[in-house]
N, C-alpha and C. Protein backbone atom coordinates (compact mmCIF):
# COMPACT_ATOMS: atom_id res chain seq x y z
N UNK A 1 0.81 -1.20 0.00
CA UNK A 1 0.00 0.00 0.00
C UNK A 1 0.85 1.27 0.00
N UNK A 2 1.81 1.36 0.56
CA UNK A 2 2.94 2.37 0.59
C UNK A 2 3.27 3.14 -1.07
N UNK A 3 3.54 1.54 -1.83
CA UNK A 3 4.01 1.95 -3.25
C UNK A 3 2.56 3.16 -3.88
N UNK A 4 1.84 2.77 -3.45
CA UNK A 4 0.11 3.43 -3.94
C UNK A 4 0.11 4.37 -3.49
N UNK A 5 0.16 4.48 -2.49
CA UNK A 5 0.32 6.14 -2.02
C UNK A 5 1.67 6.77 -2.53
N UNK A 6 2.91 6.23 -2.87
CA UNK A 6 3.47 7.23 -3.36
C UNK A 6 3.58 7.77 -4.64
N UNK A 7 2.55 7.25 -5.69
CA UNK A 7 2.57 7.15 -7.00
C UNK A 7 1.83 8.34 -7.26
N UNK A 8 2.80 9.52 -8.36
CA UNK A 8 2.81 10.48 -8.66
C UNK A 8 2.74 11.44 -7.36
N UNK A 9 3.35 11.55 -6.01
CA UNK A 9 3.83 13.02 -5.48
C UNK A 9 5.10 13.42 -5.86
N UNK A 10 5.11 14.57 -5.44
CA UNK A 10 6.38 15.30 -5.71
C UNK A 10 7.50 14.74 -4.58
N UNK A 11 6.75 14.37 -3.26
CA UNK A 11 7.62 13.81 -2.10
C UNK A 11 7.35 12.66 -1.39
N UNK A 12 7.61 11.59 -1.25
CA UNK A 12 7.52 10.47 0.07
C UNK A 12 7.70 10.37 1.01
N UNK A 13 7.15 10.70 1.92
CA UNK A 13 8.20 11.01 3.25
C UNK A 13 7.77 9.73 4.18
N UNK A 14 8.85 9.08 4.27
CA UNK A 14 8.88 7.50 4.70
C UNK A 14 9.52 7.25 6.16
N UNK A 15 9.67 6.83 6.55
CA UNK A 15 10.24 6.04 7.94
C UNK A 15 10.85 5.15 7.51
N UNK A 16 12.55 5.44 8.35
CA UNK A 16 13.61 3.92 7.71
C UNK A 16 13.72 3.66 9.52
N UNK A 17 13.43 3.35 10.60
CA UNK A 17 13.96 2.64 11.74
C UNK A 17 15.10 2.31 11.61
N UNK A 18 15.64 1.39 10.48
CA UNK A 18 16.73 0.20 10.28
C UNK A 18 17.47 0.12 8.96
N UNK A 19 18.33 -0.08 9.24
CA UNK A 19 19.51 0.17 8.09
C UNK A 19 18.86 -1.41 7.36
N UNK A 20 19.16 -2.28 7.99
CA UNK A 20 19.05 -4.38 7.32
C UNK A 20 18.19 -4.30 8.68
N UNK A 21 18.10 -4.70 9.68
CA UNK A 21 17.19 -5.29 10.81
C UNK A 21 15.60 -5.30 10.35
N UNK A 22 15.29 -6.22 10.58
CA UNK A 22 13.79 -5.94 10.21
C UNK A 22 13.03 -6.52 11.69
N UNK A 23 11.88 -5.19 11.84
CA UNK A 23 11.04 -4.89 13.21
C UNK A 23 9.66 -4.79 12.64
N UNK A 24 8.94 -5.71 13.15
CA UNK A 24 7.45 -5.49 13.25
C UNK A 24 7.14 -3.86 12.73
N UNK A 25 6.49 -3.87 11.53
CA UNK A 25 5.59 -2.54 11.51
C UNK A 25 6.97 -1.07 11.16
N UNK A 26 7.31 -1.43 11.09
CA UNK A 26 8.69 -0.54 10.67
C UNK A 26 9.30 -0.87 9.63
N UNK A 27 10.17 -0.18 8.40
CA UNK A 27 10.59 -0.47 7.63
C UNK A 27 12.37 -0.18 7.79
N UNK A 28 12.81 -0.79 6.67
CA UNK A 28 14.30 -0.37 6.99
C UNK A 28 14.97 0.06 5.47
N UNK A 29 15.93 0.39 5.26
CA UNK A 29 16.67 0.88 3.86
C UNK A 29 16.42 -0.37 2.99
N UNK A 30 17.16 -1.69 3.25
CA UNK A 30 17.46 -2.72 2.14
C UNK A 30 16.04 -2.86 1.39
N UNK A 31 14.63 -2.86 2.22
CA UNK A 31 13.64 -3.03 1.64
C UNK A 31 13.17 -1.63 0.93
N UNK A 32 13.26 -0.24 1.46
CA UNK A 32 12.83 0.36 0.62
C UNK A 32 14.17 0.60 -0.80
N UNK A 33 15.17 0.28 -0.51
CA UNK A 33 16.19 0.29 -1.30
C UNK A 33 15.63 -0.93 -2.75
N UNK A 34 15.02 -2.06 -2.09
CA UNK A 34 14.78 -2.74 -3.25
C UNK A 34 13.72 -2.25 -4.07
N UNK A 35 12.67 -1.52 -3.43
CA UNK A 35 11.77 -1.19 -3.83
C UNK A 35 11.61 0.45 -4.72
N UNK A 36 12.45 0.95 -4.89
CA UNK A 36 13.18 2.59 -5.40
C UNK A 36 12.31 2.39 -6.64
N UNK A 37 12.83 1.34 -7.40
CA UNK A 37 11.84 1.43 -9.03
C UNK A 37 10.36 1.27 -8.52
N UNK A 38 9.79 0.62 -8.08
CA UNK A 38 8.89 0.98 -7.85
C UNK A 38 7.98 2.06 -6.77
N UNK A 39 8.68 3.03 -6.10
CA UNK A 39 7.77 3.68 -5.50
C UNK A 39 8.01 5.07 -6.55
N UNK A 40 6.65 5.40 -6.65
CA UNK A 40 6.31 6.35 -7.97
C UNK A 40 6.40 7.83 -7.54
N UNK A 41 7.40 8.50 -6.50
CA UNK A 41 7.23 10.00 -6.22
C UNK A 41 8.86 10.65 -6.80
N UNK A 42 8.78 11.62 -6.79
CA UNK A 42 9.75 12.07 -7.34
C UNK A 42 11.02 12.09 -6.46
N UNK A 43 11.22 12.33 -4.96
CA UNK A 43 11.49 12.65 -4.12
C UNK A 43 11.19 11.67 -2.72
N UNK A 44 12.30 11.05 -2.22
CA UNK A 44 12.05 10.16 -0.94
C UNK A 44 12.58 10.68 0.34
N UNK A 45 11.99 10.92 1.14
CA UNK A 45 12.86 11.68 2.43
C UNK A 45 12.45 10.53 3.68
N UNK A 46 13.76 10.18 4.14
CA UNK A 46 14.08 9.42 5.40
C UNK A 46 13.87 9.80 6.40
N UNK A 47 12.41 9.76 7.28
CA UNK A 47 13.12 9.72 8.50
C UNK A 47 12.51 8.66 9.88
N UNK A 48 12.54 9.10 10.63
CA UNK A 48 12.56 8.45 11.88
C UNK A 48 13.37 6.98 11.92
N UNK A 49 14.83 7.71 11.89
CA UNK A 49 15.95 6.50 11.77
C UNK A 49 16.36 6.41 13.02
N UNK A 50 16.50 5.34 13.02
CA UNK A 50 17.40 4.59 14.45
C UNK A 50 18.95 4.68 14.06
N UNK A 51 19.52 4.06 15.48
CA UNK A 51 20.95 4.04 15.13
C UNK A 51 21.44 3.20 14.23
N UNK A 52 20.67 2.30 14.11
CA UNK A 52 21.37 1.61 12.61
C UNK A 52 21.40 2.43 11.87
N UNK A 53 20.13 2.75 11.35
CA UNK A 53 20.51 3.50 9.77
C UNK A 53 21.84 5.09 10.01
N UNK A 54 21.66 5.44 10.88
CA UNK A 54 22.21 7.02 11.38
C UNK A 54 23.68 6.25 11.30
N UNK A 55 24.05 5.11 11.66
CA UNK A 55 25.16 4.87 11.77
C UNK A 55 25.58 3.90 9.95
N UNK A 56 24.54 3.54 9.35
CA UNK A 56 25.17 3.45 7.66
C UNK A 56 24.81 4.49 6.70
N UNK A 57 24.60 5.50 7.25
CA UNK A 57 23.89 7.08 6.78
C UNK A 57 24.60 7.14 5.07
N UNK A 58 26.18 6.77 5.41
CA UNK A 58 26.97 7.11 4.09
C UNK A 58 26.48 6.21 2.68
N UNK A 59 26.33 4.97 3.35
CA UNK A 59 25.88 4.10 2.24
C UNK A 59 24.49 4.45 1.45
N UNK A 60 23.81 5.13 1.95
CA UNK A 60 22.26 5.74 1.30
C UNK A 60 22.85 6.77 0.56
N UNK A 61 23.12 6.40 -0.94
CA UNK A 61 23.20 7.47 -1.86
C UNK A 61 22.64 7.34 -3.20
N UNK A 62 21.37 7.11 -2.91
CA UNK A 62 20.61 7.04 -4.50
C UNK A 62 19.79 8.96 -4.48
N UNK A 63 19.95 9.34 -6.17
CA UNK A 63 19.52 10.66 -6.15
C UNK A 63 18.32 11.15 -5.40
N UNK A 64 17.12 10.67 -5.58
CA UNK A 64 16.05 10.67 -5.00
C UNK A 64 15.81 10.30 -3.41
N UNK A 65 16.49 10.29 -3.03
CA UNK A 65 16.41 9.84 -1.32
C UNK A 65 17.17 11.49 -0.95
N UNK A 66 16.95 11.64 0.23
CA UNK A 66 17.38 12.39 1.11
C UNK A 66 17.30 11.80 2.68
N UNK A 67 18.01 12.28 3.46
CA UNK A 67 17.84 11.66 4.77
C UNK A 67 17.50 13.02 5.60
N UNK A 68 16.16 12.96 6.24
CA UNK A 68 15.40 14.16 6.85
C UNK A 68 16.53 14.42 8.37
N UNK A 69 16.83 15.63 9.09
CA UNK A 69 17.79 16.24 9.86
C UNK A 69 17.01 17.30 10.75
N UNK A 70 17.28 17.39 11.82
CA UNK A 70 17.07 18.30 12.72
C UNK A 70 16.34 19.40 12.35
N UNK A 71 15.50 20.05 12.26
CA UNK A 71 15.79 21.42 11.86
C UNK A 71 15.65 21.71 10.42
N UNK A 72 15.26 20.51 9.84
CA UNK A 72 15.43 20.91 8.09
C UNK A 72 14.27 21.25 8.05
N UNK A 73 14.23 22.30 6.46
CA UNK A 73 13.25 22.77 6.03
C UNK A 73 13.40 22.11 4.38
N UNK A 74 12.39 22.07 3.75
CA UNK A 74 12.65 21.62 2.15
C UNK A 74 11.75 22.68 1.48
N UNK A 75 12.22 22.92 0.21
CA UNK A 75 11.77 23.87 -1.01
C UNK A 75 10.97 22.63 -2.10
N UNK A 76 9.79 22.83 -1.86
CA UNK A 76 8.85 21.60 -2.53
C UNK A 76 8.65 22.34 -3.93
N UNK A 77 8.95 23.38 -4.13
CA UNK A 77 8.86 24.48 -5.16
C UNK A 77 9.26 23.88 -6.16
C-alpha cells in the first residue's frame, strides 16, 4: 500500500527505523532500497531512523532519497 500512495507526489516522506534489521511494523533501507523502481514519487525523504541506519547514513546514496535532519526545512517548489 505504501508503493500506492506514493505514486505520482512530488515527495515520500517514509520512515527507515533500520539500516538491514527488520522490526514489526517498521521499515528499513534494504527493503525500501529494493523497492526505489517501484515507488512512484519524485522525491524520498528518510526519517525516523534509528541508530542503525544514522550509523550506515553514508551508504544511502541514490539521487532521489534524502535523509530528513534536525531542523530541516525543504523547497517543494
Amino acid at each position: 500500500s505504501l508503493i500506492d500512495a506514493s505514486m505520482g507526489s512530488d515527495i515520500f516522506i517514509c520512515e527507515c527505523s533500520a539500516f538491514e534489521a527488520e522490526a514489526r511494523y517498521h521499515l528499513n533501507w534494504r527493503t525500501i532500497e529494493r523497492n526505489l523502481g517501484r515507488i512512484g514519487a519524485k522525491r524520498i525523504l528518510l526519517t525516523h531512523m534509528g541508530p542503525e541506519t544514522l550509523a550506515n547514513r553514508h551508504a544511502i546514496h541514490e539521487q532521489r532519497v534524502s535523509l530528513a535532519e534536525d531542523g530541516m526545512a525543504l523547497d517543494l517548489g
